[in-house]
C-alpha atoms as a PDB file:
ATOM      1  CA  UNK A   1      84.981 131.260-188.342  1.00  0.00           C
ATOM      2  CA  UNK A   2      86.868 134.558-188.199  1.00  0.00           C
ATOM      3  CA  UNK A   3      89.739 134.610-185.453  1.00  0.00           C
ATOM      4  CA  UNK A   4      91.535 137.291-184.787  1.00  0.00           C
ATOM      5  CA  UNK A   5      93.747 138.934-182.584  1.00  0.00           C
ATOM      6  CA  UNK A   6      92.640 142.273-183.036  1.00  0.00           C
ATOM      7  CA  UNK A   7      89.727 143.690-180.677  1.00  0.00           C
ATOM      8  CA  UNK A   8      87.417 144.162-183.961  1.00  0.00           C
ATOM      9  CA  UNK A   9      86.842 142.788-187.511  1.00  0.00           C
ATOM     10  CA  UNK A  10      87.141 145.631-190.254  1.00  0.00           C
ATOM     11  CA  UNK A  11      84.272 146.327-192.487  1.00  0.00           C
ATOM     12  CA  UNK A  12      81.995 144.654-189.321  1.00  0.00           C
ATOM     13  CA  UNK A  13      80.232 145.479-186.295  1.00  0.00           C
ATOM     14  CA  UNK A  14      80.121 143.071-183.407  1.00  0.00           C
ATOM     15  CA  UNK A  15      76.437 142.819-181.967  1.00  0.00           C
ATOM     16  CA  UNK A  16      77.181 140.821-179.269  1.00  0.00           C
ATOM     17  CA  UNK A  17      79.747 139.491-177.034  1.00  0.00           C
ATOM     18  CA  UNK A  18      79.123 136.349-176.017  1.00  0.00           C
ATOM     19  CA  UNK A  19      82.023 135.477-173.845  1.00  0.00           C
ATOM     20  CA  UNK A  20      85.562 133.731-173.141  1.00  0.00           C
ATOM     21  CA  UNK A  21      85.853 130.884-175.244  1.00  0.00           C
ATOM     22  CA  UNK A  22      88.974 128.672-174.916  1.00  0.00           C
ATOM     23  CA  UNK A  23      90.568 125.088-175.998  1.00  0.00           C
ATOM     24  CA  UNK A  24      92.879 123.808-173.777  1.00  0.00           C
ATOM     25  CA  UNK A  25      95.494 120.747-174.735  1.00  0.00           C
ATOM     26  CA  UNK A  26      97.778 119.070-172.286  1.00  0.00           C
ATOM     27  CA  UNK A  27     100.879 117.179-173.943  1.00  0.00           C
ATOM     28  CA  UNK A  28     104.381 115.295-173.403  1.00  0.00           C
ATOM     29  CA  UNK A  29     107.236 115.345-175.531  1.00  0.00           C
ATOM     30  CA  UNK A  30     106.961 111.864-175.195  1.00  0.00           C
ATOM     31  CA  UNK A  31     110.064 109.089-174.487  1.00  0.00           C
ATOM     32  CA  UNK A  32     111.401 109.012-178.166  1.00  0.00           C
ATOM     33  CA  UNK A  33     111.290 112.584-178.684  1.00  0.00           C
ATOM     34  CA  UNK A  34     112.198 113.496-175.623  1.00  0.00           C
ATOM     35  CA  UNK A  35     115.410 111.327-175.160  1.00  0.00           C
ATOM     36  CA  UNK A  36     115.991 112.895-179.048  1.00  0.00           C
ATOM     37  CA  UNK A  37     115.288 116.777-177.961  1.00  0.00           C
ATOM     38  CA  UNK A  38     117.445 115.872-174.557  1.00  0.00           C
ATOM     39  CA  UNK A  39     120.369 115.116-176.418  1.00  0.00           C
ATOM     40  CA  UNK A  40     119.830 117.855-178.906  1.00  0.00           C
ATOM     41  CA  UNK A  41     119.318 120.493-176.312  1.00  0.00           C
ATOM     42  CA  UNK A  42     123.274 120.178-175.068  1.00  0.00           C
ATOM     43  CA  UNK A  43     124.262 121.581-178.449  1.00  0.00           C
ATOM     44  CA  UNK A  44     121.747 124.547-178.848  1.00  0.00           C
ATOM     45  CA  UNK A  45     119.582 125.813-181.254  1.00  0.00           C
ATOM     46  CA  UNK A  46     116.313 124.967-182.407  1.00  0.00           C
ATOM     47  CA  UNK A  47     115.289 121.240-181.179  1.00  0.00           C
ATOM     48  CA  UNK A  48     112.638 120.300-184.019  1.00  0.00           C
ATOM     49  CA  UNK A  49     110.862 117.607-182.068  1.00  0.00           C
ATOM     50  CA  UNK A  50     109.748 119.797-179.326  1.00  0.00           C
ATOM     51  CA  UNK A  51     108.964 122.088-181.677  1.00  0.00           C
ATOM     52  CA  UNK A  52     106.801 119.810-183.589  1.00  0.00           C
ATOM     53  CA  UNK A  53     104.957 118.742-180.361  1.00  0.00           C
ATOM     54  CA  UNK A  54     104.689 122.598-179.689  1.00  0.00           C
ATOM     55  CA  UNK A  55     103.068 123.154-182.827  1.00  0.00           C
ATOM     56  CA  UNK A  56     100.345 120.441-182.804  1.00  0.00           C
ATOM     57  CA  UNK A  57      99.538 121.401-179.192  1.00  0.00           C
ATOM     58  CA  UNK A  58      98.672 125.103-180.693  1.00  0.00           C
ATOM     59  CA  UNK A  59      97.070 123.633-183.378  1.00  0.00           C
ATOM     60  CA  UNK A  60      94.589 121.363-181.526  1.00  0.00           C
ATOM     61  CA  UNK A  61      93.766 124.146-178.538  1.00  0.00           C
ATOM     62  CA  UNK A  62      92.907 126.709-181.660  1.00  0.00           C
ATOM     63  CA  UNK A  63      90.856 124.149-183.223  1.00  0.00           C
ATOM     64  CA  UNK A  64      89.276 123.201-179.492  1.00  0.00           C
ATOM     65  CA  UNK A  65      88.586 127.367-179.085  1.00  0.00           C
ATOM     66  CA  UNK A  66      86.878 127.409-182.669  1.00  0.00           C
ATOM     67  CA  UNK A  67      84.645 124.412-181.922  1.00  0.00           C
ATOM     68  CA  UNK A  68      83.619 125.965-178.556  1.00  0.00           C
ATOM     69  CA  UNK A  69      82.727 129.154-180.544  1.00  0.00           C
ATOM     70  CA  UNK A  70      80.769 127.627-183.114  1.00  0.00           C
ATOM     71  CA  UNK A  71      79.012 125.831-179.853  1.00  0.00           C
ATOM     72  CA  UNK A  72      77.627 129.051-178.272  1.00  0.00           C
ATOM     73  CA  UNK A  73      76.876 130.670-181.946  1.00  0.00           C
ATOM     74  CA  UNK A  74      79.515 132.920-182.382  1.00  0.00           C
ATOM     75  CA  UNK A  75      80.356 134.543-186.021  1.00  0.00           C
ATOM     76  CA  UNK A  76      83.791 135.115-184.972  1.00  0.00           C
ATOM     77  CA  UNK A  77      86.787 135.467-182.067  1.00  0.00           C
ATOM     78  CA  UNK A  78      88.399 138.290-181.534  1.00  0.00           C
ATOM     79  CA  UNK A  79      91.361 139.092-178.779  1.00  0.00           C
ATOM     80  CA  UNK A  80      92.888 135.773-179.410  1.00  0.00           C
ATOM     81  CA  UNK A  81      95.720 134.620-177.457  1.00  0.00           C
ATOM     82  CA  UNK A  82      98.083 131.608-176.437  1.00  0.00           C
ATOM     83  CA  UNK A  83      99.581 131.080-173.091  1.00  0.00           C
ATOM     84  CA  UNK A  84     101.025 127.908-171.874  1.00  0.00           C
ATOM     85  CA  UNK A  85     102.282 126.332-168.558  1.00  0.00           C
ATOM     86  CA  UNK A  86     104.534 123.910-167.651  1.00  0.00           C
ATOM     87  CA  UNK A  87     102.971 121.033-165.222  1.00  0.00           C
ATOM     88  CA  UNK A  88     106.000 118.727-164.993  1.00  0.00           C
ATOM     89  CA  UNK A  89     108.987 117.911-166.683  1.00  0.00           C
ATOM     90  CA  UNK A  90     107.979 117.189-170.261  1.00  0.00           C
ATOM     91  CA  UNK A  91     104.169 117.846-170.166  1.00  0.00           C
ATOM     92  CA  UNK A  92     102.937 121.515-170.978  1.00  0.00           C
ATOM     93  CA  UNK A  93      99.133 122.511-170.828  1.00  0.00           C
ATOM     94  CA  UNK A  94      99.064 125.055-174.058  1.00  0.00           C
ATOM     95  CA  UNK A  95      95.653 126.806-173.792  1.00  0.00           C
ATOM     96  CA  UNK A  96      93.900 129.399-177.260  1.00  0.00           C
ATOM     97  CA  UNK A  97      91.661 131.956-175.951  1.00  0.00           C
ATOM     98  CA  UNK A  98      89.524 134.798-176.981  1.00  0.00           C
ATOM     99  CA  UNK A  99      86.492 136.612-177.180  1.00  0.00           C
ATOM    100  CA  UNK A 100      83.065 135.081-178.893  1.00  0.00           C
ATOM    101  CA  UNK A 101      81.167 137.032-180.790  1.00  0.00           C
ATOM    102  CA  UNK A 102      77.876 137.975-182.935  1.00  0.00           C
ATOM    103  CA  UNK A 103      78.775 140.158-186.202  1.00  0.00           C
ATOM    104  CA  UNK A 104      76.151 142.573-187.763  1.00  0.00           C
END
């Protein structure tokens, strides 16, 4: 599957649009990691837990938007983007969306 965040795919002509897709992960730092990233986040600087939580949370709303492509039959994404929100203290909904579609 081709992802992208450009709004085309050189060298190929989209056919067809098919639509929004999107994957959509909720997840907590958790009680180790967050006790660990607390105490880290007093001193500054990159807190490598969170980030690691961060990371698979991107990882497994990309691969959540790919399967829901390859669901409605598209040949690629294009327009993809990240966005996340914060529901609480310590749990984050990170969402990966874009644009199905057809190539030629």
């Amino acid at each position: 599957m081709i992802v992208t965040t450009g709004m085309e795919i050189e060298g190929r002509r989209i056919n067809q649009y098919l639509g929004v897709v999107r994957g959509i992960v909720v997840r907590a730092t958790g009680l180790g990691r967050g006790i660990i990233g607390g105490f880290k986040s007093l001193a500054g600087g990159n807190i490598e837990e969170w980030a690691e939580v961060c990371e698979h949370a991107r990882m497994e709303a990309f691969n959540r938007m790919v399967q829901h492509a390859h669901d409605i039959g598209a040949d690629a994404v294009i327009a993809m983007r990240y966005d996340a929100t914060e529901f609480g203290q310590g749990s984050t909904e990170v969402l990966a969306y874009g644009t199905a579609v057809k190539l030629g």
